[in-house]
C-alpha atoms as a PDB file:
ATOM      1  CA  UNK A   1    -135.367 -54.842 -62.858  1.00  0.00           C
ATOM      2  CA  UNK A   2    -137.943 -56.382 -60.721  1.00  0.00           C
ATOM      3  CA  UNK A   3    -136.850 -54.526 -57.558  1.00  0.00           C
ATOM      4  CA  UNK A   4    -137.538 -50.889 -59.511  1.00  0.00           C
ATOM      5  CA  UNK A   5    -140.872 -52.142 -61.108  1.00  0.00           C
ATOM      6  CA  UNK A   6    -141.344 -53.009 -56.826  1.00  0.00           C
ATOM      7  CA  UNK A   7    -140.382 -49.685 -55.819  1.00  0.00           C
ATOM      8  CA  UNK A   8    -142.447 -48.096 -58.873  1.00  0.00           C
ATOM      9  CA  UNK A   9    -145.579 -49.167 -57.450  1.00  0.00           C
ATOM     10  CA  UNK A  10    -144.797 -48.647 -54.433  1.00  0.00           C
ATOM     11  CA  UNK A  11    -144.441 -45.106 -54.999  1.00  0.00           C
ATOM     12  CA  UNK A  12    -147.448 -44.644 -57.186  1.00  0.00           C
ATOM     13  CA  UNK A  13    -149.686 -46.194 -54.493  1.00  0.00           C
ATOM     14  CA  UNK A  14    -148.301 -43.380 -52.383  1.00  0.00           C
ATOM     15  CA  UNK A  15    -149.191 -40.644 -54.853  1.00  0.00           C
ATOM     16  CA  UNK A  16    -152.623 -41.865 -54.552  1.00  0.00           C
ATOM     17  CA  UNK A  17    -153.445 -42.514 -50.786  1.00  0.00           C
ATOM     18  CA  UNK A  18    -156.093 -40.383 -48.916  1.00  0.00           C
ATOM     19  CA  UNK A  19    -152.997 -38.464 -46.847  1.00  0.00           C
ATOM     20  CA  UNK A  20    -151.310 -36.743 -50.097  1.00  0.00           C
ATOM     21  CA  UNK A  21    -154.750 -36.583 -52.461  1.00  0.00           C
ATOM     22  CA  UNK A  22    -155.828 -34.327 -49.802  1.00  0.00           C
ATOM     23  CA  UNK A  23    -152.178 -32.508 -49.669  1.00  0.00           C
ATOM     24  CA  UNK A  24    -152.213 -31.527 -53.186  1.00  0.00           C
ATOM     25  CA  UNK A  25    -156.133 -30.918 -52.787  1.00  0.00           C
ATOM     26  CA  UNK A  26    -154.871 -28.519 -50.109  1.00  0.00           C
ATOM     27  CA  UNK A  27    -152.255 -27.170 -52.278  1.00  0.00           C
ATOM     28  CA  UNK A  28    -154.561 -26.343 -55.311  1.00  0.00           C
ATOM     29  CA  UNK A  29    -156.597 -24.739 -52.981  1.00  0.00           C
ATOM     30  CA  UNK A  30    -153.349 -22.460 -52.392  1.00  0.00           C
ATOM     31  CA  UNK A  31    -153.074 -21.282 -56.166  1.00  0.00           C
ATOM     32  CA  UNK A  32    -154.007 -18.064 -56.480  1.00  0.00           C
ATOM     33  CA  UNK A  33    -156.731 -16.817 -59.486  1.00  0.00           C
ATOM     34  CA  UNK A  34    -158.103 -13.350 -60.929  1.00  0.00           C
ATOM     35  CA  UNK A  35    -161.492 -12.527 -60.720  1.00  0.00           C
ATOM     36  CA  UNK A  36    -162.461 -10.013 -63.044  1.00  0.00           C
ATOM     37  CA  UNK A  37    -165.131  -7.645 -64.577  1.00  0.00           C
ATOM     38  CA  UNK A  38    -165.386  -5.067 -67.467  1.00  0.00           C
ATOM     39  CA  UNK A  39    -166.811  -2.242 -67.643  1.00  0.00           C
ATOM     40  CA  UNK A  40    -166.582   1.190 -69.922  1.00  0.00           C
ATOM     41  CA  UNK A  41    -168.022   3.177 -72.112  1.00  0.00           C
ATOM     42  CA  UNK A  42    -168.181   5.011 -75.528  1.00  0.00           C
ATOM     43  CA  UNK A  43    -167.228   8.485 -76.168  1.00  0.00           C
ATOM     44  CA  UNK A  44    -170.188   8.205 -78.751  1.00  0.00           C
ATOM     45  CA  UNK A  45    -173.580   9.130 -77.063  1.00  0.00           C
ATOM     46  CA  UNK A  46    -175.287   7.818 -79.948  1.00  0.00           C
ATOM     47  CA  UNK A  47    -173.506   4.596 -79.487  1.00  0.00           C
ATOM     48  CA  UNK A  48    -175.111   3.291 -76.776  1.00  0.00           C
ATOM     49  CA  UNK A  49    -175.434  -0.006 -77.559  1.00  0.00           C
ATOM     50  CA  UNK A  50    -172.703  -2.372 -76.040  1.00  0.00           C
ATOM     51  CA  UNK A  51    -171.199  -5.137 -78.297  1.00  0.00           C
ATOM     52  CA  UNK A  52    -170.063  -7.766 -75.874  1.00  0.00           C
ATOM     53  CA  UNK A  53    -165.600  -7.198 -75.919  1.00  0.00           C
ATOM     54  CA  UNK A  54    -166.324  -3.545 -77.149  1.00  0.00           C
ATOM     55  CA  UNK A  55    -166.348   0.044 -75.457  1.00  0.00           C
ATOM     56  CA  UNK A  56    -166.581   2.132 -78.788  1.00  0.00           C
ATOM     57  CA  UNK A  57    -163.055   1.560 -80.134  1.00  0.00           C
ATOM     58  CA  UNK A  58    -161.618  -0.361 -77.325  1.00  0.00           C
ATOM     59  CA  UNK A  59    -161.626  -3.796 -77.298  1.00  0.00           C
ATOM     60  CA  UNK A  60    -160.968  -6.202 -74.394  1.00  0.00           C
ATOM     61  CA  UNK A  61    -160.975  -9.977 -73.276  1.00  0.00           C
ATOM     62  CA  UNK A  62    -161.181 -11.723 -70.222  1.00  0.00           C
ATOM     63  CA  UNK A  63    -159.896 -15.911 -70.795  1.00  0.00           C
ATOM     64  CA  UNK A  64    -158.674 -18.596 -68.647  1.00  0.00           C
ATOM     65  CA  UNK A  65    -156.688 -21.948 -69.720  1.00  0.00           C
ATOM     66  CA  UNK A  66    -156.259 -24.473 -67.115  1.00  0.00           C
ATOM     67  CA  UNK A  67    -154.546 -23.030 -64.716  1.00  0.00           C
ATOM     68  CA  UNK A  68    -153.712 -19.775 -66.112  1.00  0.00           C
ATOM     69  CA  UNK A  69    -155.821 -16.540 -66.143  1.00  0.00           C
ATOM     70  CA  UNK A  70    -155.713 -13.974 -69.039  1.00  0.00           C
ATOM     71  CA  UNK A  71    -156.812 -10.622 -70.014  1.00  0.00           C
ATOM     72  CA  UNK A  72    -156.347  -7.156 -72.534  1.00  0.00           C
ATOM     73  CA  UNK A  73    -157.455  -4.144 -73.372  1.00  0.00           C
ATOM     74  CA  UNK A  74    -156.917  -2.660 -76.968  1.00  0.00           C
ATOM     75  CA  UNK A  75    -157.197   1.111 -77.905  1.00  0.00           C
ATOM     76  CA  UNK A  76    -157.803   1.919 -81.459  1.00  0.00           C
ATOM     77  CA  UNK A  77    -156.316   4.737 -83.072  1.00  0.00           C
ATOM     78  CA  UNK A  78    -158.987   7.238 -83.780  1.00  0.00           C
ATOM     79  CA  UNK A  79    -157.249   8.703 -86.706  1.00  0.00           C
ATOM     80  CA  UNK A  80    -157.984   6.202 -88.667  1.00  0.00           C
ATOM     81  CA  UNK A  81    -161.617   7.429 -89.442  1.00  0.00           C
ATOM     82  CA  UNK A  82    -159.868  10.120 -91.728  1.00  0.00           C
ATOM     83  CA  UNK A  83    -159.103   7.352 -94.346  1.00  0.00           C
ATOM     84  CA  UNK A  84    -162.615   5.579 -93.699  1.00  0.00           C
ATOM     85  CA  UNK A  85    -161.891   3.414 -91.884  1.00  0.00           C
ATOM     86  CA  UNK A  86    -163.346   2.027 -87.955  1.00  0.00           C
ATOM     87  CA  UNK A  87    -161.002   1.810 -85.245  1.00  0.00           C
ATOM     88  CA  UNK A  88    -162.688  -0.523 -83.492  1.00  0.00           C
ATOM     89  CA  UNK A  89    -162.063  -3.066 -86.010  1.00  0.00           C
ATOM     90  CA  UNK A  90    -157.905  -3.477 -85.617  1.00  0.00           C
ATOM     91  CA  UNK A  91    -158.475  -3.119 -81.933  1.00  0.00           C
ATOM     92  CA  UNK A  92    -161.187  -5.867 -81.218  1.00  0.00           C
ATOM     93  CA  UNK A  93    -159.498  -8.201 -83.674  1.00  0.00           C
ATOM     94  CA  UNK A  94    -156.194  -8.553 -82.064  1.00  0.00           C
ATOM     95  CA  UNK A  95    -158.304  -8.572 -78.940  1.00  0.00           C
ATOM     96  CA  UNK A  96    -160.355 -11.815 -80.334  1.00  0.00           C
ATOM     97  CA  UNK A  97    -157.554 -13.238 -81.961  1.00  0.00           C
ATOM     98  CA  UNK A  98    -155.375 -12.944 -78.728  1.00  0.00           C
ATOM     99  CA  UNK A  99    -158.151 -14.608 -76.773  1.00  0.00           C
ATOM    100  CA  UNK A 100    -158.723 -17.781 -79.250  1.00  0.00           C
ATOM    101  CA  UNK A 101    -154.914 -18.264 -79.129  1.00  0.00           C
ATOM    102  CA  UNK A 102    -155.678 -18.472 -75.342  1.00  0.00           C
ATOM    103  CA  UNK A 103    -158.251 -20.656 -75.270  1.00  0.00           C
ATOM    104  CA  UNK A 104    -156.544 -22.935 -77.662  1.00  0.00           C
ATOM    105  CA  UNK A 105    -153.891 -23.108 -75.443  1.00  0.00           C
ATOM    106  CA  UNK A 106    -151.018 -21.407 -77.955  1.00  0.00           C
ATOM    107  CA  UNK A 107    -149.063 -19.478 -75.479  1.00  0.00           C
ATOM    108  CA  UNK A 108    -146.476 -19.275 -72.740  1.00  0.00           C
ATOM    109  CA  UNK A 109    -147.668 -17.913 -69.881  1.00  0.00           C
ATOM    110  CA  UNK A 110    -144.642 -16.436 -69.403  1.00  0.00           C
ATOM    111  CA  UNK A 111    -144.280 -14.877 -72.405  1.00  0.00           C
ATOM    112  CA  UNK A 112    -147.100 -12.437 -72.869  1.00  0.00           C
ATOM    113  CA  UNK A 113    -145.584 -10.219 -75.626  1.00  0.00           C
ATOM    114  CA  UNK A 114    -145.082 -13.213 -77.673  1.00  0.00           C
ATOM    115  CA  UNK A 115    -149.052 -13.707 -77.053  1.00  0.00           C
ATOM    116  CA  UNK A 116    -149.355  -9.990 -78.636  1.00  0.00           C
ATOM    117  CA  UNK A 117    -146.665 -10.984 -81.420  1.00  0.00           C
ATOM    118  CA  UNK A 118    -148.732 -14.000 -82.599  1.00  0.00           C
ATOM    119  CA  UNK A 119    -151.835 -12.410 -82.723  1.00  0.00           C
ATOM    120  CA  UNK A 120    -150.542  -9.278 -84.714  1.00  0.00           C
ATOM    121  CA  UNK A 121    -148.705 -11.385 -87.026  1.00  0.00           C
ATOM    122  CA  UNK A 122    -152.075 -13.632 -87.556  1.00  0.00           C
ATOM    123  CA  UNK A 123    -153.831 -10.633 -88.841  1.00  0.00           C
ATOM    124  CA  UNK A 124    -150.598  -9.317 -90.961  1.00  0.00           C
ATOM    125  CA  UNK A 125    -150.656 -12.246 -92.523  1.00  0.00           C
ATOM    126  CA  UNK A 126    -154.463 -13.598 -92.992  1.00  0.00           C
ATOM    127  CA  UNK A 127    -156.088 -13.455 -96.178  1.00  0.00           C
ATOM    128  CA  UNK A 128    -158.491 -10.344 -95.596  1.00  0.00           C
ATOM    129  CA  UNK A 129    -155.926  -7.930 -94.051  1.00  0.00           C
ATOM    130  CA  UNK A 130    -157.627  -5.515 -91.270  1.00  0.00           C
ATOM    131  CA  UNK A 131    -156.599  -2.060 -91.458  1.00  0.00           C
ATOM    132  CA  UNK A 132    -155.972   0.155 -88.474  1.00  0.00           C
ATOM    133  CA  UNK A 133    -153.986   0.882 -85.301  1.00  0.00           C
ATOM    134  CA  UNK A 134    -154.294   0.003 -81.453  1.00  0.00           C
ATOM    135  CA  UNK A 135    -152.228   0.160 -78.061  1.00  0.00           C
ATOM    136  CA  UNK A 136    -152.450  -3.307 -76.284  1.00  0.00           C
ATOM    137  CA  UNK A 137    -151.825  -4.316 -72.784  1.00  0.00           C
ATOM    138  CA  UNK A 138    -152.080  -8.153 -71.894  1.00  0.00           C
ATOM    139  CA  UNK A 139    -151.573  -9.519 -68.559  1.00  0.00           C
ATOM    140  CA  UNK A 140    -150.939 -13.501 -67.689  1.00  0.00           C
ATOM    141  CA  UNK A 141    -151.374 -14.568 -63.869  1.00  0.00           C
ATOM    142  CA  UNK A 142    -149.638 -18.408 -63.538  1.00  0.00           C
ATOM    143  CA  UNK A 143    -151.827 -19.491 -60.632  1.00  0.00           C
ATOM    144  CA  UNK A 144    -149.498 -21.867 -58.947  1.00  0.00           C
ATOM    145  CA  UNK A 145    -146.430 -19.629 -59.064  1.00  0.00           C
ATOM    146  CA  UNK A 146    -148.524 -16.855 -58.021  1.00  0.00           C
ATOM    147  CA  UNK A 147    -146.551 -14.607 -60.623  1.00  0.00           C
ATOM    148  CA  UNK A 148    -147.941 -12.094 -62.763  1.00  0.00           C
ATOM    149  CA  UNK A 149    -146.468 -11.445 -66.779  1.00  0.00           C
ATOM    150  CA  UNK A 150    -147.316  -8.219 -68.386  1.00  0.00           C
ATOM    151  CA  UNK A 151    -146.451  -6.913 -71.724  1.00  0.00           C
ATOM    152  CA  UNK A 152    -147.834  -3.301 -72.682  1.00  0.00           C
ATOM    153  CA  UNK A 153    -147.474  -1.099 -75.714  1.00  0.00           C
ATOM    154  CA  UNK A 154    -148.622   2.209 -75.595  1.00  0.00           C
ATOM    155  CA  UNK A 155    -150.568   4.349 -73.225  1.00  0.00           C
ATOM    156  CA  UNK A 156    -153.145   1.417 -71.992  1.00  0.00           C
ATOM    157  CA  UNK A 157    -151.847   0.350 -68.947  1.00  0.00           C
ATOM    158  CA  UNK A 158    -152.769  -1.406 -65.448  1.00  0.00           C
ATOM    159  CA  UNK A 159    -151.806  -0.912 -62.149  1.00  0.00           C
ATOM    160  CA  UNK A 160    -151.452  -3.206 -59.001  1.00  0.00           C
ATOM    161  CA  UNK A 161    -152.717  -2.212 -55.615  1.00  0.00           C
ATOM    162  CA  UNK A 162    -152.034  -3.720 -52.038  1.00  0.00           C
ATOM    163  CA  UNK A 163    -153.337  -2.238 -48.692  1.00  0.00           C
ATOM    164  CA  UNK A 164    -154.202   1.280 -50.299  1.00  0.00           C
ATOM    165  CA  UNK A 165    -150.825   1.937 -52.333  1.00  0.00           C
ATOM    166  CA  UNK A 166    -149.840   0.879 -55.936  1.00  0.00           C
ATOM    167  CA  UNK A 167    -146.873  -1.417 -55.660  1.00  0.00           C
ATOM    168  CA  UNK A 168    -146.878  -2.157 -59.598  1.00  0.00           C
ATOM    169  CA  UNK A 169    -147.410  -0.203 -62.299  1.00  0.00           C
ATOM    170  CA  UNK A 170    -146.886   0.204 -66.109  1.00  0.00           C
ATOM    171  CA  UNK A 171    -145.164   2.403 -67.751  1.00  0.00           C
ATOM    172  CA  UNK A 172    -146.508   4.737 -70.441  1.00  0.00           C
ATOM    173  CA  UNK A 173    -145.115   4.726 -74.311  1.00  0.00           C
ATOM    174  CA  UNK A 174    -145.448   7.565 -76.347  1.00  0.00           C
ATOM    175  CA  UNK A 175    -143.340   9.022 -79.028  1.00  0.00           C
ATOM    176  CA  UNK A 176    -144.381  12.128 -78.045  1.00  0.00           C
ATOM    177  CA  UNK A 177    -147.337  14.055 -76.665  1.00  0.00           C
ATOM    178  CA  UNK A 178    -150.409  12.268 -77.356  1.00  0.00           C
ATOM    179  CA  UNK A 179    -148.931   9.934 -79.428  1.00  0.00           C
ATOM    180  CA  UNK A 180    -148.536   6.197 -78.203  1.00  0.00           C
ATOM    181  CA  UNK A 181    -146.239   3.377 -79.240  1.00  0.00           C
ATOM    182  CA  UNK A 182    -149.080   1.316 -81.400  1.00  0.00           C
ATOM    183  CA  UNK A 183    -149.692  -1.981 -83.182  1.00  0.00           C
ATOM    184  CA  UNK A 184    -150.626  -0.491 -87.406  1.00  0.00           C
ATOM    185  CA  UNK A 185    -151.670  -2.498 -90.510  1.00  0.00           C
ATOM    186  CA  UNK A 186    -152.026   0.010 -93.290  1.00  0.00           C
ATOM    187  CA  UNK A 187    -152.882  -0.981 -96.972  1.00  0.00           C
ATOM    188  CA  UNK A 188    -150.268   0.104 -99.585  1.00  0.00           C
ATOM    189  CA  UNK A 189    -152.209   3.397 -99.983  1.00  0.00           C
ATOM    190  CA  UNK A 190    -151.595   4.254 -96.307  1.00  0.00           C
ATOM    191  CA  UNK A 191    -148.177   2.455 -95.842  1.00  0.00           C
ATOM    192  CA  UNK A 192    -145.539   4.506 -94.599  1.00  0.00           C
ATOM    193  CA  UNK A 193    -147.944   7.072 -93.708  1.00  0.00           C
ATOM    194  CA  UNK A 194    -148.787   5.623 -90.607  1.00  0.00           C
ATOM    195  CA  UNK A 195    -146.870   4.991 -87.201  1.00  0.00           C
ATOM    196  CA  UNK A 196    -146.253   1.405 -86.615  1.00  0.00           C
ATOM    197  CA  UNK A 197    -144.371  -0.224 -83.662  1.00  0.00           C
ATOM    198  CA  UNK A 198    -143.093  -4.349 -83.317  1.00  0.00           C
ATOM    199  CA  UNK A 199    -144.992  -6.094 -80.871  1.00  0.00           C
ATOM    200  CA  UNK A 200    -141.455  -6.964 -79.008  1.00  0.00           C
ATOM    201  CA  UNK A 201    -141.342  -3.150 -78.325  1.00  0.00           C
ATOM    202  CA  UNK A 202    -143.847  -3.902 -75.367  1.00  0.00           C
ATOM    203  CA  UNK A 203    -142.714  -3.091 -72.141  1.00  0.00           C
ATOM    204  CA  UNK A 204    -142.565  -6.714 -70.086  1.00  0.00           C
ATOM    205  CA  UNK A 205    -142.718  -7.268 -66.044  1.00  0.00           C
ATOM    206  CA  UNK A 206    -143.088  -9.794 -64.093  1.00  0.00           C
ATOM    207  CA  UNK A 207    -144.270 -10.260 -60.463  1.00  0.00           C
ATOM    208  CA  UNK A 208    -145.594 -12.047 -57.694  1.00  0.00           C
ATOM    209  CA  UNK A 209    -149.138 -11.233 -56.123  1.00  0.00           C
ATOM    210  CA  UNK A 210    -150.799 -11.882 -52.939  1.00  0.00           C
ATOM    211  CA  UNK A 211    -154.277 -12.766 -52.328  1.00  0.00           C
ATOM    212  CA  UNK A 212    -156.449  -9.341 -51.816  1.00  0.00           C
ATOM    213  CA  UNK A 213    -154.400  -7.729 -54.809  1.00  0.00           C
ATOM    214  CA  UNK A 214    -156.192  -4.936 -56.468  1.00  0.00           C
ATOM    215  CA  UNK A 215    -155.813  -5.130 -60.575  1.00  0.00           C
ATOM    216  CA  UNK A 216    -157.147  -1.953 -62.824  1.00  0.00           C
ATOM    217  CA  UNK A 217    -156.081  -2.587 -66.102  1.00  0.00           C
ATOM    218  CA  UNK A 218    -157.446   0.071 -68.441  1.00  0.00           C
ATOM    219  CA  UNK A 219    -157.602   1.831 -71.807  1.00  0.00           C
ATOM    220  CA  UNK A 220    -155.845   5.931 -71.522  1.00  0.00           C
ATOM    221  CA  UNK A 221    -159.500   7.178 -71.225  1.00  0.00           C
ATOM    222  CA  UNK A 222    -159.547   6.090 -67.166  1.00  0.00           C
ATOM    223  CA  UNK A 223    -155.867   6.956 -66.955  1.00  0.00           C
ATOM    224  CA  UNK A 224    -156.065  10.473 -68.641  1.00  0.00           C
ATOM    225  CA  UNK A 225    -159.386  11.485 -66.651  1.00  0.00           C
ATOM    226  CA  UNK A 226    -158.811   9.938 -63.345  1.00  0.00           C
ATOM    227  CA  UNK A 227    -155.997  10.780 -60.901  1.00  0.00           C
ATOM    228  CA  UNK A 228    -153.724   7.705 -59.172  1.00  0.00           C
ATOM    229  CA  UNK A 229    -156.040   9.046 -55.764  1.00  0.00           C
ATOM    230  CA  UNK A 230    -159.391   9.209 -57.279  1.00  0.00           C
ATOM    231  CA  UNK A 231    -158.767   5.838 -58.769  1.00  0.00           C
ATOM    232  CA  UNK A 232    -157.054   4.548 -54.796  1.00  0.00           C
ATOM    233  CA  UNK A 233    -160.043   6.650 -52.914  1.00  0.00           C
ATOM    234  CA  UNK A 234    -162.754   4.230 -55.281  1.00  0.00           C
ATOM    235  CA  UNK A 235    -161.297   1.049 -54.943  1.00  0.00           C
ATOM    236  CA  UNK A 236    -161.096   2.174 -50.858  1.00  0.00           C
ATOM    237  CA  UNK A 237    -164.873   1.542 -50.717  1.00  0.00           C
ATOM    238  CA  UNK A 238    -164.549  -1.852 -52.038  1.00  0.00           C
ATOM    239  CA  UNK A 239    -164.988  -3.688 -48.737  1.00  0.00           C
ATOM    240  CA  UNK A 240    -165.302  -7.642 -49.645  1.00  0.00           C
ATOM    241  CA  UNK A 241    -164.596  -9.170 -52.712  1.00  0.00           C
ATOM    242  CA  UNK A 242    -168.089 -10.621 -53.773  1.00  0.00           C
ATOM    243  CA  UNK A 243    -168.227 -10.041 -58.015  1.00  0.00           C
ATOM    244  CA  UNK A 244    -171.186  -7.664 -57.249  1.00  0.00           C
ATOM    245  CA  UNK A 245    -169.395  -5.728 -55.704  1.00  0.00           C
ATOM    246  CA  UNK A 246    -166.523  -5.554 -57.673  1.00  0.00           C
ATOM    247  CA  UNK A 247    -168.405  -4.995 -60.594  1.00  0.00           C
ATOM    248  CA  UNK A 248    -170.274  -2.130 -58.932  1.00  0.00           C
ATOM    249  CA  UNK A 249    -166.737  -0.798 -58.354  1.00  0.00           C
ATOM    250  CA  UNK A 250    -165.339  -0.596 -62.127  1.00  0.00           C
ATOM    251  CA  UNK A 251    -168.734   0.832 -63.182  1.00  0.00           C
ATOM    252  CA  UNK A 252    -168.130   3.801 -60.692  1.00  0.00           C
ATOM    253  CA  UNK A 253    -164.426   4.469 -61.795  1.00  0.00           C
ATOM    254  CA  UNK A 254    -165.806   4.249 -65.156  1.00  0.00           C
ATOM    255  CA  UNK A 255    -168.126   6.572 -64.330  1.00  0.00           C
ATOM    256  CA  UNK A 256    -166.130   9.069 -63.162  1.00  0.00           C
ATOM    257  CA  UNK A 257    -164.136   8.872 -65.578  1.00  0.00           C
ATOM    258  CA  UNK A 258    -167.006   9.551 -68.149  1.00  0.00           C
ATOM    259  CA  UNK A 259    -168.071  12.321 -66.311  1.00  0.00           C
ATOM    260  CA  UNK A 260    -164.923  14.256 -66.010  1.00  0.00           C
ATOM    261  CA  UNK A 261    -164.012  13.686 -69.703  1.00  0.00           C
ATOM    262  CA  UNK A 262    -166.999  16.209 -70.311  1.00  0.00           C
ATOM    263  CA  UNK A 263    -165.830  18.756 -67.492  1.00  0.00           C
ATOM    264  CA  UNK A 264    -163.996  21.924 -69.293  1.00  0.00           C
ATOM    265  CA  UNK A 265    -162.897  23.191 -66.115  1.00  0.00           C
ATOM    266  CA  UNK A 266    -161.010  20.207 -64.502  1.00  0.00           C
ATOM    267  CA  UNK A 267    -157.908  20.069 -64.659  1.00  0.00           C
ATOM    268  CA  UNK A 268    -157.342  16.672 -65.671  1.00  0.00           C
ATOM    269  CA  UNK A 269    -154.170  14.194 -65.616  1.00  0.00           C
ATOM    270  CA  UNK A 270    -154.009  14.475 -69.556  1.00  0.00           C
ATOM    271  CA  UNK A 271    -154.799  18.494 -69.727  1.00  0.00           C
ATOM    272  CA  UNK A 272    -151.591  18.641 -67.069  1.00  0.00           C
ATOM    273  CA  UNK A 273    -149.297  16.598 -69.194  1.00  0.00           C
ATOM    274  CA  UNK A 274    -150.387  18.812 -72.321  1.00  0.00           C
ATOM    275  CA  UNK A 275    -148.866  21.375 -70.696  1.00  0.00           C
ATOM    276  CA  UNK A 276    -146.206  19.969 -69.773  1.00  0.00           C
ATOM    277  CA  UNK A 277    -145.553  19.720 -73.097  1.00  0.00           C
ATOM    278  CA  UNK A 278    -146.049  23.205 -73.773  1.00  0.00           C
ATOM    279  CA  UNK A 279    -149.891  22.753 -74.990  1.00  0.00           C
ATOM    280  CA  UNK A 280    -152.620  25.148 -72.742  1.00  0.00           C
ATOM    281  CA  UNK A 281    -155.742  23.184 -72.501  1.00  0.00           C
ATOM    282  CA  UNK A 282    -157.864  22.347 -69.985  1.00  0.00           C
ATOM    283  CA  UNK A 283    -160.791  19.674 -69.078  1.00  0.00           C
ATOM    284  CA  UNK A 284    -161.039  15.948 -69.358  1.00  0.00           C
ATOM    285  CA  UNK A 285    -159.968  14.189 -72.471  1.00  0.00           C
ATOM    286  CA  UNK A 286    -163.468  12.571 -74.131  1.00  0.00           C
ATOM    287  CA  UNK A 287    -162.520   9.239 -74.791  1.00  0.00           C
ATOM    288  CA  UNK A 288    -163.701   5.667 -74.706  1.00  0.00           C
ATOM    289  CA  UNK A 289    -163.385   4.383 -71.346  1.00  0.00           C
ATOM    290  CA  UNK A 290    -162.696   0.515 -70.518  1.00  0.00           C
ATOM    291  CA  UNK A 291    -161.974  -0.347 -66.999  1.00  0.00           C
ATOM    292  CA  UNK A 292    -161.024  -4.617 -66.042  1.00  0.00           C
ATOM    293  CA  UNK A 293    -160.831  -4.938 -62.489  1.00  0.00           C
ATOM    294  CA  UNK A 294    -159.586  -7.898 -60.960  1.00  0.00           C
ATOM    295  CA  UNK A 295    -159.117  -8.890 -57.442  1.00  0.00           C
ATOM    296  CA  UNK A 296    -156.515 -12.003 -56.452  1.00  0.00           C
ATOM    297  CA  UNK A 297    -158.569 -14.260 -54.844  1.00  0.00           C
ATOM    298  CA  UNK A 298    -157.719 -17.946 -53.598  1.00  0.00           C
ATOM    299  CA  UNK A 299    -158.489 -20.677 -56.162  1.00  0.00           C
ATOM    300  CA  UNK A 300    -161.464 -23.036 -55.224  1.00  0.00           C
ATOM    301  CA  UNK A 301    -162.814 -25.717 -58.165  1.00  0.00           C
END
C-alpha cells in the first residue's frame, strides 16, 4: 500500500512541474473557439427599434459554457398573426430558454437536438403556455475536439466555409413549398389546426473545423435573398479576423439581403424555387433577416 501512495505522489508532483503546466498551457492554447456577431433586421420599417436577441420575429443567442461555444437562430411563423397572436414570442422564447439551459450547463454538447428538445418541452409544459411556431437551428462547437454538432429544423440553416468554398452545409426541411418543418404550441382552439413537428425531427451533423473556418448561420430571409456566391463573394472581402471586421461583414450580407428582399425584378433564390414548384413570381422574399457569423479562431484565456 505504501509503495502506490509512493508512486501516487510521485505522479501528481509530475502533473504539476513547470515542463507539463506549460504543455497543457500549450495545449489549451490549441482548442479551437467561435467568435461571433449578429446582425439582421426587421421586415417591419416601423420596427426599427432592436430588442437585444430579436430581428422582428427571429430570435437568436450567442452562449458559451466552459469550454464549449453555443449559438441559434429561431424563425417564427408569421401566420400566426391571423389568430392574434406575435411570432416573435414562440421564437425568442425557445431561443432564451435554449440559452439559460446553456449557461446552466444542462446539455451535451454532443447532443444539440436534445438541447432543442428540452427547451421545447420546457415551454410545452410551463405554467403560462406560449403560443406560436418557429424553425430552429442550434450549433455546439466542443473546443478541444475541435468538432462541430448541429441540429436544424426547418428552413434556418448555416453553412461552413474554408478557403472560398462551402465544405458543410445544412439541409433545408419543408413539407412543401414555403412551408418548413417547425416547432408549434397551439391552444386547444388552434390545436390540430396547426403544423407541428418533434424536435428529434432535426436534421443532426457533426464535424471537425479548422482554425480560419467561416460560419453563417442564418434565418431563410439571408438564404432566400442571397445566392451561395453573393454570400462567398462578401465573406471574400473579409481579410483578418479582428470582431470589427467581422461584424462589419454580417451587417453587409444583411444588408444585401434587405435590399434585395424589396427588388421586384431580381430574380431571387426563393422566387426560383417558387417556380420550381410551379408558382410564377418574381423579386426578393421581404422577410426578417438575422445573420451570426462566426469565424474559428484559436482559443487564448
Amino acid at each position: 500500500m505504501q509503495s502506490v501512495v509512493v508512486y501516487g505522489r510521485m505522479l501528481t508532483r509530475a502533473l504539476l512541474s513547470p515542463a507539463t503546466t506549460q504543455d497543457l498551457r500549450t495545449k489549451r492554447k490549441r482548442d479551437l473557439c467561435l467568435v461571433s456577431t449578429a446582425q439582421g433586421f426587421s421586415k417591419d420599417f416601423n420596427n426599427s427599434i432592436h430588442k437585444k436577441g430579436l430581428f422582428g420575429d427571429d430570435a437568436y443567442f450567442i452562449a458559451r459554457y466552459k469550454n464549449v461555444d453555443v449559438l441559434g437562430v429561431a424563425d417564427g411563423v408569421g401566420g400566426w398573426r391571423d389568430y392574434g397572436v406575435d411570432p416573435s414570442l414562440f421564437s425568442s422564447s425557445l431561443m432564451k430558454t435554449c440559452e439559460r439551459l446553456v449557461q446552466a450547463g444542462r446539455f451535451k454538447p454532443a447532443l444539440p437536438i436534445g438541447l432543442i428538445a428540452a427547451s421545447y418541452y420546457e415551454l410545452l409544459e410551463s405554467k403560462g403556455p406560449i403560443v406560436g411556431s418557429s424553425t430552429a437551428c442550434v450549433l455546439i462547437l466542443d473546443r478541444p475536439s475541435r468538432t462541430l454538432y448541429s441540429a436544424n429544423l426547418g428552413d434556418s440553416g448555416f453553412m461552413v466555409v474554408r478557403k472560398g468554398e462551402i465544405v458543410h452545409r445544412s439541409e433545408e426541411q419543408q413539407h412543401y413549398f414555403n412551408t418548413p418543418f417547425q416547432l408549434s404550441l397551439a391552444s386547444p382552439r388552434e390545436d390540430g389546426l396547426v403544423l407541428s413537428d418533434s424536435p428529434e425531427a432535426a436534421g443532426f451533423m457533426s464535424f471537425l473545423v479548422e482554425e480560419g473556418d467561416l460560419i453563417v448561420t442564418a434565418t431563410d430571409g439571408l438564404f432566400d435573398n442571397l445566392s451561395d456566391s453573393m454570400v462567398l463573394k462578401e465573406l471574400s472581402k473579409l481579410r483578418d479576423h479582428k470582431y470589427e471586421n467581422i461584424e462589419r461583414t454580417a451587417q453587409n450580407l444583411a444588408e444585401q439581403a434587405q435590399e434585395l428582399a424589396f427588388d421586384p425584378e431580381y430574380m431571387s433564390p426563393f422566387a426560383t424555387e417558387a417556380q420550381h414548384a410551379g408558382i410564377d413570381v418574381k423579386g426578393g422574399k421581404p422577410d426578417d433577416i438575422t445573420v451570426l457569423l462566426s469565424v474559428v479562431a484559436l482559443y487564448a484565456d
